[in-house]
C-alpha atoms as a PDB file:
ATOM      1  CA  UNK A   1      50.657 205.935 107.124  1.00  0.00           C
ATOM      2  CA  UNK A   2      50.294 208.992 105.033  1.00  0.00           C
ATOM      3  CA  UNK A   3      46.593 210.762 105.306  1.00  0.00           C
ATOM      4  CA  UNK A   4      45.002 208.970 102.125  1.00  0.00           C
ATOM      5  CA  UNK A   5      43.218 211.614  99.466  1.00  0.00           C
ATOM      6  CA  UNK A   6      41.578 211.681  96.205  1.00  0.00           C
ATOM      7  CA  UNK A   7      40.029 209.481  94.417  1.00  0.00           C
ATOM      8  CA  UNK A   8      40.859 205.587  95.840  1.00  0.00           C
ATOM      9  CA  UNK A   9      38.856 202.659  94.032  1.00  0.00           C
ATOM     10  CA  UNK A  10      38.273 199.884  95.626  1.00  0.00           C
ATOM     11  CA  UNK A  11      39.469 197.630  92.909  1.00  0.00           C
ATOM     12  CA  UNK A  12      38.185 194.205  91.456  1.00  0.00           C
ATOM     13  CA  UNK A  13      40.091 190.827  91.492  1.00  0.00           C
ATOM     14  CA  UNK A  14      40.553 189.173  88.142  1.00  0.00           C
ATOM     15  CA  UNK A  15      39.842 185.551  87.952  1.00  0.00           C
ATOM     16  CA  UNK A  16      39.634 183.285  84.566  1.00  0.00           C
ATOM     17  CA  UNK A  17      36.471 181.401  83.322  1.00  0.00           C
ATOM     18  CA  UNK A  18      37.864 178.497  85.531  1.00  0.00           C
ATOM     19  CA  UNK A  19      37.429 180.923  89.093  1.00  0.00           C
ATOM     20  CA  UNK A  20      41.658 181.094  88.658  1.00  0.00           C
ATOM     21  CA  UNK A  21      43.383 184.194  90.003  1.00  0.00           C
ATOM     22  CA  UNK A  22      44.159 186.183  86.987  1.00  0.00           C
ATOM     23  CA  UNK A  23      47.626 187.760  88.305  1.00  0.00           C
ATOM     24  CA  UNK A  24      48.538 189.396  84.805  1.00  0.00           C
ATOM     25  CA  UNK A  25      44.783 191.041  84.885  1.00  0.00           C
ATOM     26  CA  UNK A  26      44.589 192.383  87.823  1.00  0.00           C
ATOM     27  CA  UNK A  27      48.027 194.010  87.562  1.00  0.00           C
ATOM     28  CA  UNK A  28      46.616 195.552  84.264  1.00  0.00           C
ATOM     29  CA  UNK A  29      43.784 196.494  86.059  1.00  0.00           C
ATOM     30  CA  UNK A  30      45.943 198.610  88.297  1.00  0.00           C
ATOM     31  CA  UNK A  31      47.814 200.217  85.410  1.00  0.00           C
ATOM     32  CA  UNK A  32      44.630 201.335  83.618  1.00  0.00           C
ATOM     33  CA  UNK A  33      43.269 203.044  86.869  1.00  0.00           C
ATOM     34  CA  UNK A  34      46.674 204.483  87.249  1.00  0.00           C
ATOM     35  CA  UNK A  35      47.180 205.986  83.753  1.00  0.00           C
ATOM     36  CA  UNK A  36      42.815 207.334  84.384  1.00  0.00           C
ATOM     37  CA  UNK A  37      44.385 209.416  87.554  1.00  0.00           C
ATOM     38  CA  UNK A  38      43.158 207.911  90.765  1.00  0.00           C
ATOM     39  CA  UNK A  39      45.120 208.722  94.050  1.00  0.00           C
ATOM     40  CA  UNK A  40      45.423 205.519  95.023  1.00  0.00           C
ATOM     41  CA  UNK A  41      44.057 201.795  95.310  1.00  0.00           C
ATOM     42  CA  UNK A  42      42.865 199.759  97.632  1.00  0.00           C
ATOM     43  CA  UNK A  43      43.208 195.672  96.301  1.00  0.00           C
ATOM     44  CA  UNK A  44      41.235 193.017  98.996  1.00  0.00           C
ATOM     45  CA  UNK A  45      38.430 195.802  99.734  1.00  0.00           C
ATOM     46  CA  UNK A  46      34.413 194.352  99.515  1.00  0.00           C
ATOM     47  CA  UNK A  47      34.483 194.869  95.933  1.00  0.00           C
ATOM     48  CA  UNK A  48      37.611 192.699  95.082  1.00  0.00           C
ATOM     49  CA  UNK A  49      35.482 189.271  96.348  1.00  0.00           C
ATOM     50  CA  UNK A  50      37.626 188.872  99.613  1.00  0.00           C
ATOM     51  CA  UNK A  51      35.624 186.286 100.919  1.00  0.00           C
ATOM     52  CA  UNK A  52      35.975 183.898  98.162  1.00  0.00           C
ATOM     53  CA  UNK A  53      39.957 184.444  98.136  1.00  0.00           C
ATOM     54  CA  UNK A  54      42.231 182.347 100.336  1.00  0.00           C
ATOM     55  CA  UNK A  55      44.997 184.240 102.172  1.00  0.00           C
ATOM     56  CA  UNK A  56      47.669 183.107  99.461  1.00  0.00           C
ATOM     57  CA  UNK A  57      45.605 184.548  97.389  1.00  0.00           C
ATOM     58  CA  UNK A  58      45.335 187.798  98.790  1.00  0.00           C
ATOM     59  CA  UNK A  59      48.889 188.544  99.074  1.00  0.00           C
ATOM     60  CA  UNK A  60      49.463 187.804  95.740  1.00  0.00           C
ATOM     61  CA  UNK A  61      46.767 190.650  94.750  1.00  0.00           C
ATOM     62  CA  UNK A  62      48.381 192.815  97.127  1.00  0.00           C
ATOM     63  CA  UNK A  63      51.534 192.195  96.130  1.00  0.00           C
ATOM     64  CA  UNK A  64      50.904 192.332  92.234  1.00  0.00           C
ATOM     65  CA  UNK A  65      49.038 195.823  92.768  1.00  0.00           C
ATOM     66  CA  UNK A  66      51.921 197.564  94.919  1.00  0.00           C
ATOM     67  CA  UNK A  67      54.246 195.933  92.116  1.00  0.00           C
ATOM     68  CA  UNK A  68      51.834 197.361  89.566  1.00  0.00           C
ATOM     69  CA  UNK A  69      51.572 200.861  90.971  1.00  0.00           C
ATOM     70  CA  UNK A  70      55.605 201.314  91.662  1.00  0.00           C
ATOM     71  CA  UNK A  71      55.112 204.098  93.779  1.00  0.00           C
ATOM     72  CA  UNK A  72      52.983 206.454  91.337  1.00  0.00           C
ATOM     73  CA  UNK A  73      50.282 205.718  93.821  1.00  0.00           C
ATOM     74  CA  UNK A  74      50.202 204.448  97.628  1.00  0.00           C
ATOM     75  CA  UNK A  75      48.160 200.990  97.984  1.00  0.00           C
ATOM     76  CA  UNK A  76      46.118 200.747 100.799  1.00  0.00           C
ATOM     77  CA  UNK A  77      45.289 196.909 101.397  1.00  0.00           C
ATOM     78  CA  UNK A  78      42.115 195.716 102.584  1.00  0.00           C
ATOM     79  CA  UNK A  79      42.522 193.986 105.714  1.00  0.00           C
ATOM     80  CA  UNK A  80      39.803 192.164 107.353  1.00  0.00           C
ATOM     81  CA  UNK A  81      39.730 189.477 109.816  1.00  0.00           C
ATOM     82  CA  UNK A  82      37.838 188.400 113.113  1.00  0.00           C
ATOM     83  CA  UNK A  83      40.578 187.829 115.626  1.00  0.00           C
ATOM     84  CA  UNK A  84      42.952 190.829 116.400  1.00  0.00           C
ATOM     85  CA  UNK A  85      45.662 189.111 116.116  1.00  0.00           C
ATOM     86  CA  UNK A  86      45.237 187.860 112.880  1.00  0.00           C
ATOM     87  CA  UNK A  87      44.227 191.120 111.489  1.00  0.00           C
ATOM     88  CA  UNK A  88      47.766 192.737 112.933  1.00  0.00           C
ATOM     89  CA  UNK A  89      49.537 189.736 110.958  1.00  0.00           C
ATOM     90  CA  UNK A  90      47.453 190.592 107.620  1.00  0.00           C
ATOM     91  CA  UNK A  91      48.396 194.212 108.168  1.00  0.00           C
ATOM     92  CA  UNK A  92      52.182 193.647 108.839  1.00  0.00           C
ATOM     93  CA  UNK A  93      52.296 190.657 105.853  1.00  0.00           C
ATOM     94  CA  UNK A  94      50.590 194.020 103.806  1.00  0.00           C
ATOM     95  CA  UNK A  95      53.036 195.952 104.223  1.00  0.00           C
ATOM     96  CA  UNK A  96      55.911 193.744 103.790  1.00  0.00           C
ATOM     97  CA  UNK A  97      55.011 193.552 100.444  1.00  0.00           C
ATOM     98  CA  UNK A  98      54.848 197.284 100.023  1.00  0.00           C
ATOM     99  CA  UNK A  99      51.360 198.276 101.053  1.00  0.00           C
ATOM    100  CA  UNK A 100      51.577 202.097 102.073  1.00  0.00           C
ATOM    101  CA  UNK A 101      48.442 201.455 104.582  1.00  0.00           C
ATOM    102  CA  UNK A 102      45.205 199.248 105.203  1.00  0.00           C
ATOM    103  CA  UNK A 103      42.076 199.718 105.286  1.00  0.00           C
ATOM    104  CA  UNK A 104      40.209 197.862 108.302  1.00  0.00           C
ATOM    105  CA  UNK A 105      36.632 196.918 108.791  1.00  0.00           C
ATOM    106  CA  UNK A 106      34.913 196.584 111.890  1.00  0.00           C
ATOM    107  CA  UNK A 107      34.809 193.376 113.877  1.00  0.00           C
ATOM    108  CA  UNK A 108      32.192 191.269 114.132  1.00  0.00           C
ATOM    109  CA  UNK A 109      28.441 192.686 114.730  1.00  0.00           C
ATOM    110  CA  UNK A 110      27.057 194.998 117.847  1.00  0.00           C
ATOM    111  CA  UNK A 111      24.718 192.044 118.920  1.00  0.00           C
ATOM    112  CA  UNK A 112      27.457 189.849 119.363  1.00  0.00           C
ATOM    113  CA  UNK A 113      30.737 192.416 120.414  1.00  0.00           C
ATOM    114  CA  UNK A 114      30.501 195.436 122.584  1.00  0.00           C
ATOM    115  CA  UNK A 115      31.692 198.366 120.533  1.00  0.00           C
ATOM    116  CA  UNK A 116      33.853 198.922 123.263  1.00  0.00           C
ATOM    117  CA  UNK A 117      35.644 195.846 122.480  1.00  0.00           C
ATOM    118  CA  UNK A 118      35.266 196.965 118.871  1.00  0.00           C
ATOM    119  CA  UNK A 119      37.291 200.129 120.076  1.00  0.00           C
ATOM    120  CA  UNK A 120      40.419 198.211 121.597  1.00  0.00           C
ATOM    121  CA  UNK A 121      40.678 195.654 118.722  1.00  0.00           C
ATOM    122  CA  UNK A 122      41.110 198.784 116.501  1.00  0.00           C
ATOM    123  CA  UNK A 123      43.745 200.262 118.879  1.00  0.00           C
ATOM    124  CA  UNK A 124      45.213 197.188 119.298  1.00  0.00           C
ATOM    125  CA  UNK A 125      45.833 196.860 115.789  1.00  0.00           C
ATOM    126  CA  UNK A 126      47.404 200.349 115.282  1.00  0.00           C
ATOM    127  CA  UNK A 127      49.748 199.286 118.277  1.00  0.00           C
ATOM    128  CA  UNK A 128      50.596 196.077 116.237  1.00  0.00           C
ATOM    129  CA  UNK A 129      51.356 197.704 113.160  1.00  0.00           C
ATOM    130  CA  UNK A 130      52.691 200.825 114.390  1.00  0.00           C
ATOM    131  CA  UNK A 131      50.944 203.412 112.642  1.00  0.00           C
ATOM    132  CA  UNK A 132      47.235 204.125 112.065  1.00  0.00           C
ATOM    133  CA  UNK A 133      45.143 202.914 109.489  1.00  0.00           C
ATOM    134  CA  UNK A 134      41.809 203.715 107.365  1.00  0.00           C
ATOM    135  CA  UNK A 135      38.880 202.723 109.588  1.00  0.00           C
ATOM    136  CA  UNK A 136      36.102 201.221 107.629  1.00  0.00           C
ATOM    137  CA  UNK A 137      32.967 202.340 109.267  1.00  0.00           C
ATOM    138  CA  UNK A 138      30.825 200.262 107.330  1.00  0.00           C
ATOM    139  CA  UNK A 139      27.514 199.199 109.294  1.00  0.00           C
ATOM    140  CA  UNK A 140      25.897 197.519 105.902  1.00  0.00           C
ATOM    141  CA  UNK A 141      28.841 194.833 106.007  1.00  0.00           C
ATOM    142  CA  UNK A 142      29.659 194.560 110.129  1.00  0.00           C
ATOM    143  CA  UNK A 143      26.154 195.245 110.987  1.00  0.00           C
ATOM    144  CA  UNK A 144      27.010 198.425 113.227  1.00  0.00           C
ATOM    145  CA  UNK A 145      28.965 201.478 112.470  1.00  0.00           C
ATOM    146  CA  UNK A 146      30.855 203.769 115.370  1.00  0.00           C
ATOM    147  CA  UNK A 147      29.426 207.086 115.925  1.00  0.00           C
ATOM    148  CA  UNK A 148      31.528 210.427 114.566  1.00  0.00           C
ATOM    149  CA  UNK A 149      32.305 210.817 118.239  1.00  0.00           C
ATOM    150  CA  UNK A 150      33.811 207.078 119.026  1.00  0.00           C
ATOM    151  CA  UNK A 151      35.968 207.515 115.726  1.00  0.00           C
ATOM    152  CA  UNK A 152      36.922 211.166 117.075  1.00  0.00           C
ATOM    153  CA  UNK A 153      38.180 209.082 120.058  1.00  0.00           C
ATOM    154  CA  UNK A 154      40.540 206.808 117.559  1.00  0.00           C
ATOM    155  CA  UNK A 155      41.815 210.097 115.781  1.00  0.00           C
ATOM    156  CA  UNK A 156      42.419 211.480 119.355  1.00  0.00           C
ATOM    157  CA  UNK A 157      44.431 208.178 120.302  1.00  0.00           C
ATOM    158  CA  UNK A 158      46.509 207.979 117.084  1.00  0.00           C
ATOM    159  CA  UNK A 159      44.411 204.945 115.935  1.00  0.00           C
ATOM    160  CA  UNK A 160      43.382 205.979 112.763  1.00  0.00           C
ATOM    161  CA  UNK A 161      43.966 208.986 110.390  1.00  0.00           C
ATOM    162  CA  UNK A 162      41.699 208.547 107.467  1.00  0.00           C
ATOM    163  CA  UNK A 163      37.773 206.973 107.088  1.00  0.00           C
ATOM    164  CA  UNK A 164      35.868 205.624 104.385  1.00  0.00           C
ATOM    165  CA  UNK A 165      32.538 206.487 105.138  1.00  0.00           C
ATOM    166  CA  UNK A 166      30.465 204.266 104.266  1.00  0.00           C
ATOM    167  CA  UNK A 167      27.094 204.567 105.500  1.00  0.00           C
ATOM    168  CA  UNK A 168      26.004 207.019 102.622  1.00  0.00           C
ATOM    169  CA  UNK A 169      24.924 210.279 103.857  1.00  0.00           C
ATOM    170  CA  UNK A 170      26.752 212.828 103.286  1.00  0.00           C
ATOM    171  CA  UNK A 171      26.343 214.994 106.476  1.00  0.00           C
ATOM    172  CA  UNK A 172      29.019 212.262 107.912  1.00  0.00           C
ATOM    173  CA  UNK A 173      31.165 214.196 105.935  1.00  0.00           C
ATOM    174  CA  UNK A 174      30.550 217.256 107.465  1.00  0.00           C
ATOM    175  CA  UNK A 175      30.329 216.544 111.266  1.00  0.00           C
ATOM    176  CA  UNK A 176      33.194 214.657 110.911  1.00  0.00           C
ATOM    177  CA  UNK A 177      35.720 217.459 109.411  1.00  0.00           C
ATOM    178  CA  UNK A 178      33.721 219.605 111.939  1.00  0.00           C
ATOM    179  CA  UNK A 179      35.047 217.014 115.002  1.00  0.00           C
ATOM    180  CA  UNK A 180      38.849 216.405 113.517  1.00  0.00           C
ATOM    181  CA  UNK A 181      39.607 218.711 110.966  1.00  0.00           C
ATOM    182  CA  UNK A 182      42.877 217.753 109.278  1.00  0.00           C
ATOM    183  CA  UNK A 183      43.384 215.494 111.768  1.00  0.00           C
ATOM    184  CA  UNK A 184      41.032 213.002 109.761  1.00  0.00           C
ATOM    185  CA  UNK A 185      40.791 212.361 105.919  1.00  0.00           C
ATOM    186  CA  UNK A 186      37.083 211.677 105.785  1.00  0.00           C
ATOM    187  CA  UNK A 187      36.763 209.694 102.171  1.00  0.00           C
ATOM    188  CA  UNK A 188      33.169 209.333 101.269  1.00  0.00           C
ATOM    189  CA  UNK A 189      32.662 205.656 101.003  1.00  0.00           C
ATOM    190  CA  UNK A 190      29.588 204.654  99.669  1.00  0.00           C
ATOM    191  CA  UNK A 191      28.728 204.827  95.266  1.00  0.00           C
ATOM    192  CA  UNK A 192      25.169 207.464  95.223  1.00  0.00           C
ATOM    193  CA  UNK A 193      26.153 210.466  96.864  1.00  0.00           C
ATOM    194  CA  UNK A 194      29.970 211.490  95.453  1.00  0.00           C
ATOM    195  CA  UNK A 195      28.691 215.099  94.235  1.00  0.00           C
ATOM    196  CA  UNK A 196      26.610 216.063  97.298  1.00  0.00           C
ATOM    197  CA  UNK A 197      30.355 214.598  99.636  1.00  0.00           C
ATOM    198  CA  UNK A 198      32.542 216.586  98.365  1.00  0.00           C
ATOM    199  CA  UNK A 199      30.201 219.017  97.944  1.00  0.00           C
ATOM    200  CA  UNK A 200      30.444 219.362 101.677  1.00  0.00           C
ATOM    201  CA  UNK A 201      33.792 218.883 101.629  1.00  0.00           C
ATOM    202  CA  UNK A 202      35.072 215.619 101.411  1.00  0.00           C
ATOM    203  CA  UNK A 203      39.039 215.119 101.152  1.00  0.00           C
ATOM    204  CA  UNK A 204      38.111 212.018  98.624  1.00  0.00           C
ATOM    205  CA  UNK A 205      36.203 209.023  97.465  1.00  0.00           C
ATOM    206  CA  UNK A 206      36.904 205.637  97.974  1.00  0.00           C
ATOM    207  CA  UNK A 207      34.322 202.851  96.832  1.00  0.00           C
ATOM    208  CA  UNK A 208      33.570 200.193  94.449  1.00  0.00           C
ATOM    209  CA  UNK A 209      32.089 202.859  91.791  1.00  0.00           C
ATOM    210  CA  UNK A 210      35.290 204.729  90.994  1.00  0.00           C
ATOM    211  CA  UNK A 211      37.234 201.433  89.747  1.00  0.00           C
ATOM    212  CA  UNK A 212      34.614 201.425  86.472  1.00  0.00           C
ATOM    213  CA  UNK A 213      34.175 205.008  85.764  1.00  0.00           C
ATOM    214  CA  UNK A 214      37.333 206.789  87.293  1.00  0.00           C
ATOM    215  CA  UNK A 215      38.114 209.523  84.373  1.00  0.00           C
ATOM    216  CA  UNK A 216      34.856 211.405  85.332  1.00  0.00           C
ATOM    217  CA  UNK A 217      35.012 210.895  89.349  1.00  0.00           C
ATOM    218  CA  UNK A 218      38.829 212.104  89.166  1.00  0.00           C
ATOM    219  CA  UNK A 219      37.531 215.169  86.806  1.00  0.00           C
ATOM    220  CA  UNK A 220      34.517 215.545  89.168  1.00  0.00           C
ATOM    221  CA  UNK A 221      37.326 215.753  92.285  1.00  0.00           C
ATOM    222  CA  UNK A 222      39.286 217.952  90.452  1.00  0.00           C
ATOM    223  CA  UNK A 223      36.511 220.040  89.849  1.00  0.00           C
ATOM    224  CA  UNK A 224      35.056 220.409  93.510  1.00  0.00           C
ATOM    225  CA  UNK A 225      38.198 219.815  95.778  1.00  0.00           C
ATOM    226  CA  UNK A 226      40.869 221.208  93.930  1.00  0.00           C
ATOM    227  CA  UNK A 227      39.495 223.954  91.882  1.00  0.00           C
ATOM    228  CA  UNK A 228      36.366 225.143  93.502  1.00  0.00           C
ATOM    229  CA  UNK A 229      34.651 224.672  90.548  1.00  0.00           C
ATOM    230  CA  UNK A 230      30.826 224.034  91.387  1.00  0.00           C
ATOM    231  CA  UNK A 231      29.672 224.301  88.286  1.00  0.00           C
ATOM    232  CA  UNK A 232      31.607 222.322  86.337  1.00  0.00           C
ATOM    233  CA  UNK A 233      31.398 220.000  89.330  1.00  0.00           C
ATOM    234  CA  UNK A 234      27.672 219.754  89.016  1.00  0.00           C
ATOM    235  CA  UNK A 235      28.152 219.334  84.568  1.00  0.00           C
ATOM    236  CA  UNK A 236      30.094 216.526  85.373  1.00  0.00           C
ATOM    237  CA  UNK A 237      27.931 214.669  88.256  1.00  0.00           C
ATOM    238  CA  UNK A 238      24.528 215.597  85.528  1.00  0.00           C
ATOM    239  CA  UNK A 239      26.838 213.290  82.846  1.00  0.00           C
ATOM    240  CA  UNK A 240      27.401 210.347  85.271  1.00  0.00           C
ATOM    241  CA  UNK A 241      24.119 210.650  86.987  1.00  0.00           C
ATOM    242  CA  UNK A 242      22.403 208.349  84.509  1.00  0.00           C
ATOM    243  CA  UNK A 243      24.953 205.274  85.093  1.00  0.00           C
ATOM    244  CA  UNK A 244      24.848 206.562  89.488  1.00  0.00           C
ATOM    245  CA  UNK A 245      21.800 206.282  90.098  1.00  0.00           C
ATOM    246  CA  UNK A 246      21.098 202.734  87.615  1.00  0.00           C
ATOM    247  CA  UNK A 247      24.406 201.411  89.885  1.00  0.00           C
ATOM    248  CA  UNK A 248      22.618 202.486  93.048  1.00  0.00           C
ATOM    249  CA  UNK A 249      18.872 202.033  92.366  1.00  0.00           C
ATOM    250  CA  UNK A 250      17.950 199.994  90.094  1.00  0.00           C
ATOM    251  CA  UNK A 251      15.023 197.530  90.861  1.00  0.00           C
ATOM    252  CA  UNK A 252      16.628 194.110  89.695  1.00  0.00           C
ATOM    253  CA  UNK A 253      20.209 194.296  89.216  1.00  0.00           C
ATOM    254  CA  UNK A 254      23.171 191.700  89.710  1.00  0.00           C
ATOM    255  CA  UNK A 255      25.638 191.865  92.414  1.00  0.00           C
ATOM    256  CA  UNK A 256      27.691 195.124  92.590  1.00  0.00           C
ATOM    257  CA  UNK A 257      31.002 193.140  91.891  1.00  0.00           C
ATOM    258  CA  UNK A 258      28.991 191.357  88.349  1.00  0.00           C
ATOM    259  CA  UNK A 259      27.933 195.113  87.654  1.00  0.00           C
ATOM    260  CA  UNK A 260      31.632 196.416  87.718  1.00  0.00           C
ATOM    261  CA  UNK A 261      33.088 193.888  85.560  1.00  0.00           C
ATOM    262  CA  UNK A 262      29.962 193.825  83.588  1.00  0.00           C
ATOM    263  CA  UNK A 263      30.414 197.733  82.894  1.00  0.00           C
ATOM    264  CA  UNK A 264      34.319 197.422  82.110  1.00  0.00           C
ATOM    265  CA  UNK A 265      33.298 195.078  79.776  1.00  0.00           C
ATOM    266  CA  UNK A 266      30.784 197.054  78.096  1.00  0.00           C
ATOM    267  CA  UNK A 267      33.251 199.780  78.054  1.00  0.00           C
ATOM    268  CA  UNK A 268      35.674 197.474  76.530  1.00  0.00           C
ATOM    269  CA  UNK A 269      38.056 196.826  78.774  1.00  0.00           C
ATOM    270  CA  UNK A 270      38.479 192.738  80.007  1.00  0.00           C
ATOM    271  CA  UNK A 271      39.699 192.838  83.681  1.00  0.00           C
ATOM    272  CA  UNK A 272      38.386 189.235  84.163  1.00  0.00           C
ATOM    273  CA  UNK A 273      35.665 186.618  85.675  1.00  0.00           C
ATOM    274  CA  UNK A 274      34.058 186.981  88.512  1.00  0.00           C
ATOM    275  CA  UNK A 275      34.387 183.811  91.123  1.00  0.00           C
ATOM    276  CA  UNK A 276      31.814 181.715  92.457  1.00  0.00           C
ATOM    277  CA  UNK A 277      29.118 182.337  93.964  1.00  0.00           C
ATOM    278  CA  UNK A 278      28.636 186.139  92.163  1.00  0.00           C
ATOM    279  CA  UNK A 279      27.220 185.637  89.117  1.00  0.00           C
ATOM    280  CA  UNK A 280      27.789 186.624  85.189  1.00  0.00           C
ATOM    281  CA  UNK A 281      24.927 189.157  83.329  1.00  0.00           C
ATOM    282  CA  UNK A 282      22.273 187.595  81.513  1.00  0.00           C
ATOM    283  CA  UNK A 283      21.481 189.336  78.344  1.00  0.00           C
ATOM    284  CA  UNK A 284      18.629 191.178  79.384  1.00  0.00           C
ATOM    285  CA  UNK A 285      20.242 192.348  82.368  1.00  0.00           C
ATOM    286  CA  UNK A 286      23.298 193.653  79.852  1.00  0.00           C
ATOM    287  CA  UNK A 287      20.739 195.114  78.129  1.00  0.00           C
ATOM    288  CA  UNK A 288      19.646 197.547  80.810  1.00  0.00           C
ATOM    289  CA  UNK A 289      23.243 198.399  81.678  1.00  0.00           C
ATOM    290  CA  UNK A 290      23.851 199.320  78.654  1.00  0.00           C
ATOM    291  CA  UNK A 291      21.191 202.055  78.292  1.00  0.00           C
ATOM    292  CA  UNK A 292      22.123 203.519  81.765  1.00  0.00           C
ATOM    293  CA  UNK A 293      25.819 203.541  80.283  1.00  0.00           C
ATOM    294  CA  UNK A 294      24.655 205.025  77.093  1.00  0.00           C
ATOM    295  CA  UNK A 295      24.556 208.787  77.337  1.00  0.00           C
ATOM    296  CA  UNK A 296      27.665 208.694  79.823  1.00  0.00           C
ATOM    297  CA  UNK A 297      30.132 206.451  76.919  1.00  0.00           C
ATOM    298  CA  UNK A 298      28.099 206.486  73.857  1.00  0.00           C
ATOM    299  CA  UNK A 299      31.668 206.002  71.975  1.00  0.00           C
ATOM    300  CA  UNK A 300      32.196 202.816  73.873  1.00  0.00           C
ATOM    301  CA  UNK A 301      28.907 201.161  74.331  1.00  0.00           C
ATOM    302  CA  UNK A 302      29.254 201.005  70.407  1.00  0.00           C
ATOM    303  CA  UNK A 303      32.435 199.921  70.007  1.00  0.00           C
END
């Protein structure tokens, strides 16, 4: 798998009214990140409602997204599963379809699985696939999160290549460029802290945020990573911040997945339902989202 860079959303699922996969919107979900300039997607991440999709299900969204992108962008698919063996079969069914790479949460939680077990079913995985993978060191959604060191190991071993970084600070970043260098594409995974990431030098973002607002976090990249332009960098992140830090810390909010649909809506832009048990806005809770989303698209909150 090719060392994954840029911005990567981690993209919605469309469903209908009636909690129906919406094939035709979630392809046209894919195009419209495309034609905004992200480096890639990543369909069946947290933010696409995994657990509420059936494994039919999730090949289709793979399989419509790699369709979708046609090799303008690599797809990496999110892969998660408890038993190792299943996980290798979701990876290999992945890329039969087309996926490029996966992207692969830890098992399980520490209380209940030694991380050293944690370590072989990762290796064991690149083994059954052949070629490493992005390792989702996420402790928020497996309870735990490896050390910089342990995922040094995996780089070491050929295990995995690229991280999305998920815990949220953005010294990660740094130690973790300063352990592997090039070996490692460290993408900063969580949705607060995109400036101060690849401010320290980040080789991307992937998370739930740039799948709603990806024109200004692919200018922001451009910016910082490609240009070494920190103050236009910092013009761009003052613009979003309003809409950031609302996504991020805001007292009473829906569910992150309601939020991004909620905001493509208000941006007007239909990419579908969300399913059961995430629920839809309420029209005060619109309301607020619309004055954090205000001064960052004043042209399409009034449209």
């Amino acid at each position: 798998m090719q060392k994954p860079k840029g911005v990567i959303p981690a993209t919605i699922t469309a469903f209908n009214s009636d909690g129906s996969l919406d094939i035709e919107k979630t392809k046209a979900y894919a195009e419209w990140l495309i034609q905004e300039g992200v480096h890639g997607l990543v369909p069946n991440g947290s933010t696409a409602e995994p657990m509420s999709i059936t494994e039919e299900e999730r090949m289709q969204v793979i399989k419509a997204t790699v369709d979708q992108a046609a090799g303008r962008v690599p797809v990496y698919a999110g892969a998660t599963h408890y038993g190792t063996q299943m996980q290798i079969d979701l990876c290999k069914a992945a890329m039969d379809v087309g996926a490029a790479g996966h992207l692969v949460l830890l098992p399980l939680s520490q209380a209940e699985l030694p991380v050293s077990s944690a370590m072989t079913h990762l290796r064991k995985i690149a083994d059954g696939i052949g070629q490493p993978f992005i390792l989702y060191n996420n402790p928020y959604a497996a309870g735990y999160e490896l050390t910089n060191e342990q995922v040094k190991e995996l780089v070491d071993d050929g295990v995995v290549n690229g991280i999305k970084a998920a815990h949220g600070d953005p010294s990660r970043v740094t130690y973790l460029k300063y352990l592997c260098g090039d070996r490692l594409s460290v993408l900063y995974g969580h949705d607060f802290a995109g400036w101060e990431a690849l401010m320290a030098g980040a080789d991307g973002w992937l998370a739930a945020i740039p799948g709603v607002i990806p024109d200004l976090i692919v200018q922001l990249y451009e910016a910082i990573h490609d240009n070494r332009d920190f103050e236009l960098g910092t013009q761009i992140w003052k613009r979003m911040a309003p809409y950031v830090y609302y996504y991020n810390f805001a007292e009473s909010k829906p569910h992150w997945v309601a939020v991004n649909k909620a905001t493509l809506r208000a941006r007007g832009l239909d990419f579908g339902e969300c399913r059961s048990p995430v629920e839809p806005f309420t029209d005060e809770e619109y309301d607020v989202l619309l004055r954090a989303l205000a001064p960052v698209y004043p042209e399409a909150v009034l449209a």
